[in-house]
N, C-alpha and C. Protein backbone atom coordinates (compact mmCIF):
# COMPACT_ATOMS: atom_id res chain seq x y z
N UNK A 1 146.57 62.14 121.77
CA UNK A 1 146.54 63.57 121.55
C UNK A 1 147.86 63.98 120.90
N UNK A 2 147.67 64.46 119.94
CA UNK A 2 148.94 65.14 119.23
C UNK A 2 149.28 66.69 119.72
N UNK A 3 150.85 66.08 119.38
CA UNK A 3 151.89 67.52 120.60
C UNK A 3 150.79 69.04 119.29
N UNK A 4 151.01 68.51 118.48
CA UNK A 4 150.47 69.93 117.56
C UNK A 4 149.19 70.53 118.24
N UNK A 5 148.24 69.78 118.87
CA UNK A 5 146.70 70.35 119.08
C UNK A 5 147.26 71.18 120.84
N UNK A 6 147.73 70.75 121.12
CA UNK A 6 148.52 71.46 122.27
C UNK A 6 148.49 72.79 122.35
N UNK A 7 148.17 74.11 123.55
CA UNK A 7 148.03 75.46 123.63
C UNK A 7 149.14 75.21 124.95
N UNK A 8 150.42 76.15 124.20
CA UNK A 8 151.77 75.99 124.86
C UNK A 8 151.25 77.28 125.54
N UNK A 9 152.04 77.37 127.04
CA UNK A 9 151.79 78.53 127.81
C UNK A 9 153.33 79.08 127.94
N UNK A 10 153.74 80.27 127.21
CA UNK A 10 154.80 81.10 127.58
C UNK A 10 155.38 81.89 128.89
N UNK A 11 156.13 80.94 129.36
CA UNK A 11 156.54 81.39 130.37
C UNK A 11 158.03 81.41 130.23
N UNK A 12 158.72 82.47 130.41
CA UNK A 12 160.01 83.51 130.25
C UNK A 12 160.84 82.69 128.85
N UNK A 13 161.59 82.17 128.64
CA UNK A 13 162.16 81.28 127.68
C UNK A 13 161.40 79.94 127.20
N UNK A 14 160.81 79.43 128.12
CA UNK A 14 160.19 77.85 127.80
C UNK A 14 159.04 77.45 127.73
N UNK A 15 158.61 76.76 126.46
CA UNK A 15 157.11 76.74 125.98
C UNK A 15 156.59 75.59 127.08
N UNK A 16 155.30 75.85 127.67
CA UNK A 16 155.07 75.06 129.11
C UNK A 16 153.29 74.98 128.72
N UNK A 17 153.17 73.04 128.81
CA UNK A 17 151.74 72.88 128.59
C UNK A 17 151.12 72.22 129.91
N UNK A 18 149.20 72.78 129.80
CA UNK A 18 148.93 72.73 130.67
C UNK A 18 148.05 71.61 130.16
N UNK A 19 147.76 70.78 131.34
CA UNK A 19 147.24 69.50 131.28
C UNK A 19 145.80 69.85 132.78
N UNK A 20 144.78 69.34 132.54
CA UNK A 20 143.86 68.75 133.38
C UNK A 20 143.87 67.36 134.32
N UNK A 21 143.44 67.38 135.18
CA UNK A 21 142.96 66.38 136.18
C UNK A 21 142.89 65.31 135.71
N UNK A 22 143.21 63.95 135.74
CA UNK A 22 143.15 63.15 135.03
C UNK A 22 143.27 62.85 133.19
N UNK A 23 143.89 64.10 132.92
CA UNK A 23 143.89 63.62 131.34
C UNK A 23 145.20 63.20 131.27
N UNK A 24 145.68 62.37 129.89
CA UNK A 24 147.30 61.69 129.61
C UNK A 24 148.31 62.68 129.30
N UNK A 25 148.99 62.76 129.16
CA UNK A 25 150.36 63.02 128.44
C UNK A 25 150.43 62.63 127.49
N UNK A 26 150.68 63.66 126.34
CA UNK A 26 150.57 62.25 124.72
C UNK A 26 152.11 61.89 124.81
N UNK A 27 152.22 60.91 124.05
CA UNK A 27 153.58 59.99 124.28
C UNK A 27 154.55 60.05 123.02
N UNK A 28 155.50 60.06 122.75
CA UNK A 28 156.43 59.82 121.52
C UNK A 28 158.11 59.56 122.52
N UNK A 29 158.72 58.42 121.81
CA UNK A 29 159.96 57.99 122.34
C UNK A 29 160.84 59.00 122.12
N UNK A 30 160.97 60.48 121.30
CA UNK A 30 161.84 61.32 121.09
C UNK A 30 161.81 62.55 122.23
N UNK A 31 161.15 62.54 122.95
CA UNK A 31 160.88 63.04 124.23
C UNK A 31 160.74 62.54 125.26
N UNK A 32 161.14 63.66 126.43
CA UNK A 32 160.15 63.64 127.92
C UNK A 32 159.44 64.70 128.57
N UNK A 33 159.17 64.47 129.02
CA UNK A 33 158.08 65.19 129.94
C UNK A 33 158.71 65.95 131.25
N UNK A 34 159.02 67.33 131.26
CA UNK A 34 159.76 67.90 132.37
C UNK A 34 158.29 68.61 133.35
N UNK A 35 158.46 67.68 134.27
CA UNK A 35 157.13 68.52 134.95
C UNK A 35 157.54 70.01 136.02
N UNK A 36 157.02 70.63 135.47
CA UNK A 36 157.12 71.72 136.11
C UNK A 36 156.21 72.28 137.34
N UNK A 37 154.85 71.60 137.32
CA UNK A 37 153.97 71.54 138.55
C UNK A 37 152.94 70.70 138.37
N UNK A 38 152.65 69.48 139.63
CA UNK A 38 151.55 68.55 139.73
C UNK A 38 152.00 67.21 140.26
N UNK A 39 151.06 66.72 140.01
CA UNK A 39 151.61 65.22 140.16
C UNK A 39 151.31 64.69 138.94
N UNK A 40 151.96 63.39 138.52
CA UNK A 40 151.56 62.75 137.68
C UNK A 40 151.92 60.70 138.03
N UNK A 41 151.08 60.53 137.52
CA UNK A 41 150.96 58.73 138.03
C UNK A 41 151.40 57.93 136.37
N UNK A 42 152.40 57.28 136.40
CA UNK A 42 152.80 56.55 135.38
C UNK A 42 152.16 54.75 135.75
N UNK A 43 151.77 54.51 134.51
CA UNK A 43 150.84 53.32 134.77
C UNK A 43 150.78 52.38 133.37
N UNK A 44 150.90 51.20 133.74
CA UNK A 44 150.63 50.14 132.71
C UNK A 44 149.69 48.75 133.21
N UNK A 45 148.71 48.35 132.57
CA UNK A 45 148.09 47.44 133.37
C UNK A 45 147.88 45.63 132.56
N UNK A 46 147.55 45.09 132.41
CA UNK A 46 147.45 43.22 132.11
C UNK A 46 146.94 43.00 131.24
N UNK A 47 146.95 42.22 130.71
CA UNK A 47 145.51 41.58 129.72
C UNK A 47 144.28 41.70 130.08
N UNK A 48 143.93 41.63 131.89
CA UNK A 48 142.51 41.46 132.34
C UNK A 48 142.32 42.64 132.99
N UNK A 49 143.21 43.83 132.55
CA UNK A 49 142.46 45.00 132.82
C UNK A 49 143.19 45.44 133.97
N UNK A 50 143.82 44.82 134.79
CA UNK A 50 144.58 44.89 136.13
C UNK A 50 145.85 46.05 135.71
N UNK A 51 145.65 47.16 136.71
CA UNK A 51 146.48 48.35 136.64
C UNK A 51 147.29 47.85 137.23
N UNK A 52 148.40 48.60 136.93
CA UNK A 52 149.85 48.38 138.03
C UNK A 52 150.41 50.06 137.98
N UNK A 53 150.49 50.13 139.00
CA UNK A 53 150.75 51.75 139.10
C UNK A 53 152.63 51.78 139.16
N UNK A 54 153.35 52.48 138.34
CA UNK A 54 154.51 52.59 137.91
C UNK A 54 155.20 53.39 138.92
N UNK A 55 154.60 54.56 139.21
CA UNK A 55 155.37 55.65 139.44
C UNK A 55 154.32 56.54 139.87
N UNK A 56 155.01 57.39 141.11
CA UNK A 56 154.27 58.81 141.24
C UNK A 56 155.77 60.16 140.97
N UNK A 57 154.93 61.03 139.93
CA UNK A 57 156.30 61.75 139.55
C UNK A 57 156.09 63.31 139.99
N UNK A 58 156.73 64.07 140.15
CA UNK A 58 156.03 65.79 140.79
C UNK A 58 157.21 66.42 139.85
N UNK A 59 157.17 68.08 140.48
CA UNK A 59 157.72 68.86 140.11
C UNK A 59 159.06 68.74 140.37
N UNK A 60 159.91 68.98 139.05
CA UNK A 60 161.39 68.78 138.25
C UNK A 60 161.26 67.41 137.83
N UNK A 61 160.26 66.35 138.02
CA UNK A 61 160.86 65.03 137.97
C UNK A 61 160.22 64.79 135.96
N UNK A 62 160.74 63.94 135.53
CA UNK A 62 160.64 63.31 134.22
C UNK A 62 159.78 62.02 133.83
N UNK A 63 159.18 62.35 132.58
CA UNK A 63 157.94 61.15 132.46
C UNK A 63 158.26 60.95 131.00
N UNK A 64 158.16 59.74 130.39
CA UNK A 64 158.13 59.23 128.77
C UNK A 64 158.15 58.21 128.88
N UNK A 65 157.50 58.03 127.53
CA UNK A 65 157.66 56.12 127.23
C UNK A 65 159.09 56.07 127.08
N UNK A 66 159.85 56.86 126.76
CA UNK A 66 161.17 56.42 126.24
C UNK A 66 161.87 56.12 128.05
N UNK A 67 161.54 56.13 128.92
CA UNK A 67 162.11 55.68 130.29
C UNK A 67 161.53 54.35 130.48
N UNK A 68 160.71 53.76 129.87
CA UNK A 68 159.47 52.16 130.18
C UNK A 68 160.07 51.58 128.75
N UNK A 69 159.93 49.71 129.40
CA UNK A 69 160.21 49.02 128.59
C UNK A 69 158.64 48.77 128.76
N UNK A 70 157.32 49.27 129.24
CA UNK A 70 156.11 48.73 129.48
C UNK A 70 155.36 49.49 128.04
N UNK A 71 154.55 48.52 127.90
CA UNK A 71 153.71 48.78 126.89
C UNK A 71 152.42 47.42 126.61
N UNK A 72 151.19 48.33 127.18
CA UNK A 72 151.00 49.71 127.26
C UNK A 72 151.72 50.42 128.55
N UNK A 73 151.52 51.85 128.22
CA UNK A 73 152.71 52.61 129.20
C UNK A 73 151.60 54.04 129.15
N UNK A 74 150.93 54.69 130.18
CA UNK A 74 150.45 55.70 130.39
C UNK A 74 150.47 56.47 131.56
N UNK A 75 150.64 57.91 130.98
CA UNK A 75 151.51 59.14 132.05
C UNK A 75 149.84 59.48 132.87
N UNK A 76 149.43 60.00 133.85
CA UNK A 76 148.10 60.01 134.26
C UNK A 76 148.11 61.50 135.11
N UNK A 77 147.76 62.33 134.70
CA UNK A 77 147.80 63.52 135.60
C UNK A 77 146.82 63.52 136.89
N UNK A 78 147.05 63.17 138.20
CA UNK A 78 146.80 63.07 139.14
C UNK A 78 146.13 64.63 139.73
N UNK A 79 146.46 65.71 138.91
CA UNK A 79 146.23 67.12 139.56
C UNK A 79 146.07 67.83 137.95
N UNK A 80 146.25 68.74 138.42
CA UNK A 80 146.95 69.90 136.85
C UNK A 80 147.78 70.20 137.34
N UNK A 81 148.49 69.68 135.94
CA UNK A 81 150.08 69.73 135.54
C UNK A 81 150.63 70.28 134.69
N UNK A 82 151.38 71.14 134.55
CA UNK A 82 152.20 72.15 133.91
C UNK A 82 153.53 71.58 133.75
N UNK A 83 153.75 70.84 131.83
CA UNK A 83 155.01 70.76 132.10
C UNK A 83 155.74 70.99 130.72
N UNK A 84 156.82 70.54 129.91
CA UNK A 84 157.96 71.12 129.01
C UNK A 84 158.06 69.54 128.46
N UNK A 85 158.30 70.04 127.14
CA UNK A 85 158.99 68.87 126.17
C UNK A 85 160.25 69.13 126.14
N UNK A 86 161.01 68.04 126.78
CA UNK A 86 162.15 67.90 126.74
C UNK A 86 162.88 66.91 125.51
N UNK A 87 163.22 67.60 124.49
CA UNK A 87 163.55 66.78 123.42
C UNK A 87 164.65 66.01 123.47
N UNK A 88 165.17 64.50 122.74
CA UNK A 88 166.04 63.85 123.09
C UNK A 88 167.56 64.55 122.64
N UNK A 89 167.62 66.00 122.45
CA UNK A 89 168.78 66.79 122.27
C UNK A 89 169.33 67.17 123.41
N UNK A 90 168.21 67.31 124.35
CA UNK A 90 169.03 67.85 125.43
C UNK A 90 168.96 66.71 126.58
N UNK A 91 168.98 65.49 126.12
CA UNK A 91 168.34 64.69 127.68
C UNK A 91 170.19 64.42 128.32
N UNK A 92 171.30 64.93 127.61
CA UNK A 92 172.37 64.92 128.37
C UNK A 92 172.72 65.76 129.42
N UNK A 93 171.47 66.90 129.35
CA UNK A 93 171.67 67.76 130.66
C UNK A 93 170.72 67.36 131.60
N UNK A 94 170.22 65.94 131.58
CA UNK A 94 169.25 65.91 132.42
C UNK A 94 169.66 64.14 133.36
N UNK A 95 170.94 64.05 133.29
CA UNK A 95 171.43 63.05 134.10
C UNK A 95 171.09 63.18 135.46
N UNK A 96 171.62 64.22 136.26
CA UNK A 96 170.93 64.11 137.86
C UNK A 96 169.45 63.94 138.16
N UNK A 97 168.33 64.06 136.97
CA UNK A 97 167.09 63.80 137.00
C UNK A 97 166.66 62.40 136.66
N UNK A 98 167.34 61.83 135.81
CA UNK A 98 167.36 60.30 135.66
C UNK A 98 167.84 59.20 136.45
N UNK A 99 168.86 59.95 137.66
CA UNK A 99 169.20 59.14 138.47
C UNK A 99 168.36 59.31 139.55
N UNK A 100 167.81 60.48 139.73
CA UNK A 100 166.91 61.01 140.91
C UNK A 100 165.49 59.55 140.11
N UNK A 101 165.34 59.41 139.14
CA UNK A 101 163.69 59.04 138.49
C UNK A 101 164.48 57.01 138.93
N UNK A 102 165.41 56.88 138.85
CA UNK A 102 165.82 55.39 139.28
C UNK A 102 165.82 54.96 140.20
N UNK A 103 166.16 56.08 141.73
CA UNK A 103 166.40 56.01 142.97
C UNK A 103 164.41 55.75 143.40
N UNK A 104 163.87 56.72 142.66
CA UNK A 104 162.41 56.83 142.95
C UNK A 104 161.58 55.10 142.68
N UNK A 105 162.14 55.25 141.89
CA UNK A 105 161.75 53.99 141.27
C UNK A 105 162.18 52.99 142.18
N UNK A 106 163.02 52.76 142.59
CA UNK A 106 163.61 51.96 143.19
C UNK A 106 162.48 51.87 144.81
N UNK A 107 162.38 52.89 145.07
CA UNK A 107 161.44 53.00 146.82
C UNK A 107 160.19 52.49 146.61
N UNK A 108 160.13 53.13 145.01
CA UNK A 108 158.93 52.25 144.68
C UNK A 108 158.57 50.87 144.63
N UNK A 109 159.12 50.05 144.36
CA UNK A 109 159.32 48.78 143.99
C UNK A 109 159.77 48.00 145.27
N UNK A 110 160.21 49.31 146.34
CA UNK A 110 160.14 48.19 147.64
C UNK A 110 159.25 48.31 148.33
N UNK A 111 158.35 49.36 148.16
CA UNK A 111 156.72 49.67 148.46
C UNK A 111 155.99 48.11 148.21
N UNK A 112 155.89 47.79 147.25
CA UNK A 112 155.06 47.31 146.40
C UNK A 112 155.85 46.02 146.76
N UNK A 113 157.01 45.25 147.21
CA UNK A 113 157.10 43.42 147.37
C UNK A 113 156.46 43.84 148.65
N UNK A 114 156.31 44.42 149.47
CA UNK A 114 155.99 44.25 150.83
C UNK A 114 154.90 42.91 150.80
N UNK A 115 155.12 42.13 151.35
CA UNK A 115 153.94 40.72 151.65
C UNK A 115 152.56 41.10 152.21
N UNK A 116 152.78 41.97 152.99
CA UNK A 116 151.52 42.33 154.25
C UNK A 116 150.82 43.23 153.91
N UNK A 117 149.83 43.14 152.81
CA UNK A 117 148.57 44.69 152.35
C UNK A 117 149.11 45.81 153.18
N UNK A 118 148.44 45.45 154.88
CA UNK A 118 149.51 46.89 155.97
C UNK A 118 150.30 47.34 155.77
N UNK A 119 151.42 46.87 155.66
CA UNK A 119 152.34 46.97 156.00
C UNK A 119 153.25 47.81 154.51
N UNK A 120 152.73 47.34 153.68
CA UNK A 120 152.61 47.78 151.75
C UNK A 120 151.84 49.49 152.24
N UNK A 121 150.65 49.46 152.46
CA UNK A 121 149.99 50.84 152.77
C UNK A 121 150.38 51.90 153.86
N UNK A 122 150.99 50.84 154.60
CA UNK A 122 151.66 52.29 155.44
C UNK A 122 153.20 53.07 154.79
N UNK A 123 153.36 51.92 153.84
CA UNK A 123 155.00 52.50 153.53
C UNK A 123 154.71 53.58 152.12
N UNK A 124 153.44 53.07 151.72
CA UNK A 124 153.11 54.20 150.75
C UNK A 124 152.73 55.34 151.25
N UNK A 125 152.21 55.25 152.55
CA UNK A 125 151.86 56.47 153.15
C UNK A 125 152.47 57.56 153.83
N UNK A 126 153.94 56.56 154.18
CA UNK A 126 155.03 57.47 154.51
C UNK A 126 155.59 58.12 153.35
N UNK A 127 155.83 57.48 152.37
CA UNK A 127 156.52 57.70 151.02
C UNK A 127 155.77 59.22 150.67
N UNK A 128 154.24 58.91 150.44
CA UNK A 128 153.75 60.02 149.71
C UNK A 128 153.90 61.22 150.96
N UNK A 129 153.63 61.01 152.36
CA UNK A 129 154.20 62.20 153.25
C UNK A 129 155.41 62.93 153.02
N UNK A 130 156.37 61.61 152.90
CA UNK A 130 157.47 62.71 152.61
C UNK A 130 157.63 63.26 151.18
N UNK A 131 157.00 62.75 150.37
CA UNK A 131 156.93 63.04 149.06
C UNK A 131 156.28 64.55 148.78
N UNK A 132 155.04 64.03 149.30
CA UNK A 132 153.95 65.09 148.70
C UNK A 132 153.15 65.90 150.07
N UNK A 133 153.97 65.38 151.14
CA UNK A 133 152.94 66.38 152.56
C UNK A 133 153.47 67.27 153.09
N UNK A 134 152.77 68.25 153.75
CA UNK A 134 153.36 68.92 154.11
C UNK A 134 153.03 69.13 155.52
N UNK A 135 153.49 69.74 156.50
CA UNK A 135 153.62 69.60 158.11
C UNK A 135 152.32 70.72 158.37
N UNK A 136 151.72 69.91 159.20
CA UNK A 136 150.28 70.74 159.77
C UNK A 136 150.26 70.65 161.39
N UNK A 137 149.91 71.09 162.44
CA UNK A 137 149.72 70.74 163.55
C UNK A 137 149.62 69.28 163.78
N UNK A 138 148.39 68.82 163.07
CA UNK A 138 148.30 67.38 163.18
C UNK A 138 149.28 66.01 163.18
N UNK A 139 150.07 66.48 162.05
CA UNK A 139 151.04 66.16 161.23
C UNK A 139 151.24 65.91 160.30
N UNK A 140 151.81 64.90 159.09
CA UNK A 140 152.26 65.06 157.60
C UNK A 140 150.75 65.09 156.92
N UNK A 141 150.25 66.37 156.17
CA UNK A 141 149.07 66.29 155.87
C UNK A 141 149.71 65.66 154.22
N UNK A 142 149.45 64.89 153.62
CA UNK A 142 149.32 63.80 152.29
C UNK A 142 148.45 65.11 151.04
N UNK A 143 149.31 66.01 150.81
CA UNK A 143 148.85 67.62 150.09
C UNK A 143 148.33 66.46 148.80
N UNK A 144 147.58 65.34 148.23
CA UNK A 144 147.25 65.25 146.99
C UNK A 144 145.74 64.02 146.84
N UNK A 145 144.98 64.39 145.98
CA UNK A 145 143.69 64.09 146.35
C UNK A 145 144.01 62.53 145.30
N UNK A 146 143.86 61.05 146.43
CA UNK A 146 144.36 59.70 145.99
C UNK A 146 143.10 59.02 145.69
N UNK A 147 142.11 58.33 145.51
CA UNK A 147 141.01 57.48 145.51
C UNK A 147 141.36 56.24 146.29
N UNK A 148 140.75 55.62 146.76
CA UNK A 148 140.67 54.34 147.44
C UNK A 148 141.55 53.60 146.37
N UNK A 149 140.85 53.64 145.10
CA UNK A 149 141.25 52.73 143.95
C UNK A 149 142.20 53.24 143.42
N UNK A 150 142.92 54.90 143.23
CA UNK A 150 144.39 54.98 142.89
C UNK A 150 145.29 54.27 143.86
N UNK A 151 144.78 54.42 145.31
CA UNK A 151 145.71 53.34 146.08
C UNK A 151 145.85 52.06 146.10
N UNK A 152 145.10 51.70 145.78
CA UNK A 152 144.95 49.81 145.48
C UNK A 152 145.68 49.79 144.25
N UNK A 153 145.35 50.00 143.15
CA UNK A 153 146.23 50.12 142.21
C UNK A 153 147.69 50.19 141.95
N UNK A 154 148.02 51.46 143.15
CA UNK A 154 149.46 51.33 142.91
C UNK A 154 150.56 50.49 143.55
N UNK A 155 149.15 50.19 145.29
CA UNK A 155 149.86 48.79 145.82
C UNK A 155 150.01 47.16 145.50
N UNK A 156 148.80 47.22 144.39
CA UNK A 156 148.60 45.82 144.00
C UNK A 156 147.22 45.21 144.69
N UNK A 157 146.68 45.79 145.27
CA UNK A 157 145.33 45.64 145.57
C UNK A 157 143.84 45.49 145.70
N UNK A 158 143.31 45.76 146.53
CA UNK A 158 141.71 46.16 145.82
C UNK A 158 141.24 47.01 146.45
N UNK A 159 140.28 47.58 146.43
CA UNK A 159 139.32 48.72 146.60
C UNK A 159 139.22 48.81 148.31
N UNK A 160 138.46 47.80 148.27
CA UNK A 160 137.42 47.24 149.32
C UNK A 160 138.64 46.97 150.17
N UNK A 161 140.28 45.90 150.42
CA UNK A 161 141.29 46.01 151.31
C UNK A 161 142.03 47.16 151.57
N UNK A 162 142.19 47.98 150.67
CA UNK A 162 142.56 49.68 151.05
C UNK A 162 141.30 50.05 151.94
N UNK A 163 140.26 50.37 151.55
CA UNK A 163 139.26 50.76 152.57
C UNK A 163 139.40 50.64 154.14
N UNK A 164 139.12 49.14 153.85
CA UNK A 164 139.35 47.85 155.51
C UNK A 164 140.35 48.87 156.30
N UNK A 165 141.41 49.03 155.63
CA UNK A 165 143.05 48.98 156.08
C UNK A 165 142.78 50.40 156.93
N UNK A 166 142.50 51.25 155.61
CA UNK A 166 142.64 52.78 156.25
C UNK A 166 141.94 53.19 157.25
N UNK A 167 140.76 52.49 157.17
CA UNK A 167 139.59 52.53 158.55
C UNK A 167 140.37 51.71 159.93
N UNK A 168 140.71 50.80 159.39
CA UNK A 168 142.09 50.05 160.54
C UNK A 168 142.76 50.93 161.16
N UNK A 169 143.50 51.41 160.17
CA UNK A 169 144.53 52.79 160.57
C UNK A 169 144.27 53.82 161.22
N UNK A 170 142.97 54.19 161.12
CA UNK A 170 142.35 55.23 161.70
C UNK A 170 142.18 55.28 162.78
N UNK A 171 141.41 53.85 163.32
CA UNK A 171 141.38 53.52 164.40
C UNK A 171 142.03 53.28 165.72
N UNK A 172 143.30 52.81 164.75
CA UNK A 172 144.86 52.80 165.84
C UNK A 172 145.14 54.03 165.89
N UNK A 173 145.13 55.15 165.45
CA UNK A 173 145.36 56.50 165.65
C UNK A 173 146.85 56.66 164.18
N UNK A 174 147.37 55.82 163.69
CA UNK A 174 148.18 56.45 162.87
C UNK A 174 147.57 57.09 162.14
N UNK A 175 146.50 57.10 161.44
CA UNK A 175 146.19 57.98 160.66
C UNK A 175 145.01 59.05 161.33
N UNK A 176 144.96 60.38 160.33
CA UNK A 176 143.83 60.64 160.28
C UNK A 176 143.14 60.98 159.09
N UNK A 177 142.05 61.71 159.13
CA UNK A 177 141.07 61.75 157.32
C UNK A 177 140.94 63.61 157.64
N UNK A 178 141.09 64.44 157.08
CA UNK A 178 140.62 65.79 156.68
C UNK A 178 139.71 65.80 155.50
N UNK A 179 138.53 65.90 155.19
CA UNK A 179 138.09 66.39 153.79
C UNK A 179 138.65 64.91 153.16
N UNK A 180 139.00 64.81 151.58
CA UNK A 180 139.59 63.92 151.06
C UNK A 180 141.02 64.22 151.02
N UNK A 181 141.20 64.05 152.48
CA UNK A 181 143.26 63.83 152.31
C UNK A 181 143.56 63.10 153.43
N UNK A 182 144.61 62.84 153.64
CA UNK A 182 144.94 62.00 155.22
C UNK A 182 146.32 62.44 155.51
N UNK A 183 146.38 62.59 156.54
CA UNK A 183 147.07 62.66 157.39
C UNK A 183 148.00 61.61 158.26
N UNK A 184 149.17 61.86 158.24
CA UNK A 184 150.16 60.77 158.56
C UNK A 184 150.52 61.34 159.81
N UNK A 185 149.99 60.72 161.49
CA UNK A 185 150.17 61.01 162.57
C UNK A 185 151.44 60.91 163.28
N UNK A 186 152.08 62.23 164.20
CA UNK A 186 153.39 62.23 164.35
C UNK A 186 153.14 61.14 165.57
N UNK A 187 154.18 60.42 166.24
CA UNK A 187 154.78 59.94 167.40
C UNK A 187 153.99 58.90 167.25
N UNK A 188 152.71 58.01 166.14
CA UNK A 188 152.29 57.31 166.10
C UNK A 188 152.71 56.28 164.74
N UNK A 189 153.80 56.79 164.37
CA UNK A 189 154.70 55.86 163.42
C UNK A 189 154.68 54.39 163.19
N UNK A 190 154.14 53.32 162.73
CA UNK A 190 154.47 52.12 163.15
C UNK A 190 155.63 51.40 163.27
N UNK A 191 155.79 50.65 164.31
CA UNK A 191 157.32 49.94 163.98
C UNK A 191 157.06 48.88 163.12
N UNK A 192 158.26 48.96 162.29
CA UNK A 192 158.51 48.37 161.06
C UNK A 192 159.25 46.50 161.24
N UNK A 193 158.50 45.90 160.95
CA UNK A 193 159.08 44.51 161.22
C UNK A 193 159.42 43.59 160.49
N UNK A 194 160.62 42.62 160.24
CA UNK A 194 160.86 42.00 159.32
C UNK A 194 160.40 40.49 159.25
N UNK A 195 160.05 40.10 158.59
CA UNK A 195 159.81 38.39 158.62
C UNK A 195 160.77 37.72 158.19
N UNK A 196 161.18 36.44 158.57
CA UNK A 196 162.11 35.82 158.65
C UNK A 196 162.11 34.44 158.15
């Protein structure tokens, strides 16, 4: 999709585009992507089709190919997203956001060696709580609508072992299910264990 076919939404000084549910981000290395509201899922996948989920990015955070040495390299709007072309003129005012997008990256990537499918899915599940939930009676309600298969994806998985797992989870009481969201149960935390 070219930036030209784009219907910019004016809001006070800064031209701000709106994106749909699953559609891309068009891409060019002379930009980024300042999200201003949503989620968005950065993703590159194999020769045999196998996704690898990059990144989950929200509001203030930054998306471009020009941040990936991956290619292919695609931005994935997880919600509707409202965000700003940030041209490579100004990306010197945007250092505390690039270190914030490294640190992210970084939690990410220790999500994802975890050895133990479990043990991989519960740390994504804390991640996106504190990321993206917000506090309900119940506890950390997970505010963003994931698929079985966006989660396998971004853990390295499959469909059918996310399923297993979360029904697992359910059962032990850490989790619970609302509608399509889940819930990350307080005082039922798992303890975290190292292998040796």
């Amino acid at each position: 999709m070219a930036i030209a076919s784009l219907l910019p939404v004016e809001v006070s000084e800064s031209t701000y585009y709106k994106f749909e549910r699953r559609s891309l981000l068009p891409q060019d290395s002379d930009f980024f992507w300042h999200i201003e509201s949503g989620v968005v899922r950065t993703l590159t996948w194999q020769e045999d089709g196998t996704v690898i989920g990059l990144g989950l990015w929200s509001d203030g955070d930054i998306v471009g190919s020009a941040l990936s040495s991956m290619n292919p390299y695609e931005m994935e709007c997880l919600t509707n997203v409202k965000a700003r072309i940030l041209p490579r003129s100004e990306w010197h005012r945007v250092t505390e956001i690039m270190i914030q997008h490294i640190k992210r990256s970084e939690q990410f990537l220790k999500i994802l060696r975890c050895k133990v499918t479990e043990s991989s899915l519960l740390q994504l599940l804390n991640w996106l709580a504190n990321r993206f939930g917000r506090e309900i009676e119940a506890g950390q309600l997970i505010d963003l609508r994931l698929t079985h298969q966006d989660i396998a994806e971004l853990i390295g998985t499959t469909r059918v072992t996310v399923t297993r797992t979360l029904n697992q989870l359910e059962r032990q009481g850490i989790i619970s299910r609302q509608a399509h969201q889940l819930i990350v149960l307080p005082d039922r935390q798992p303890f975290w264990h190292y292998e040796i």
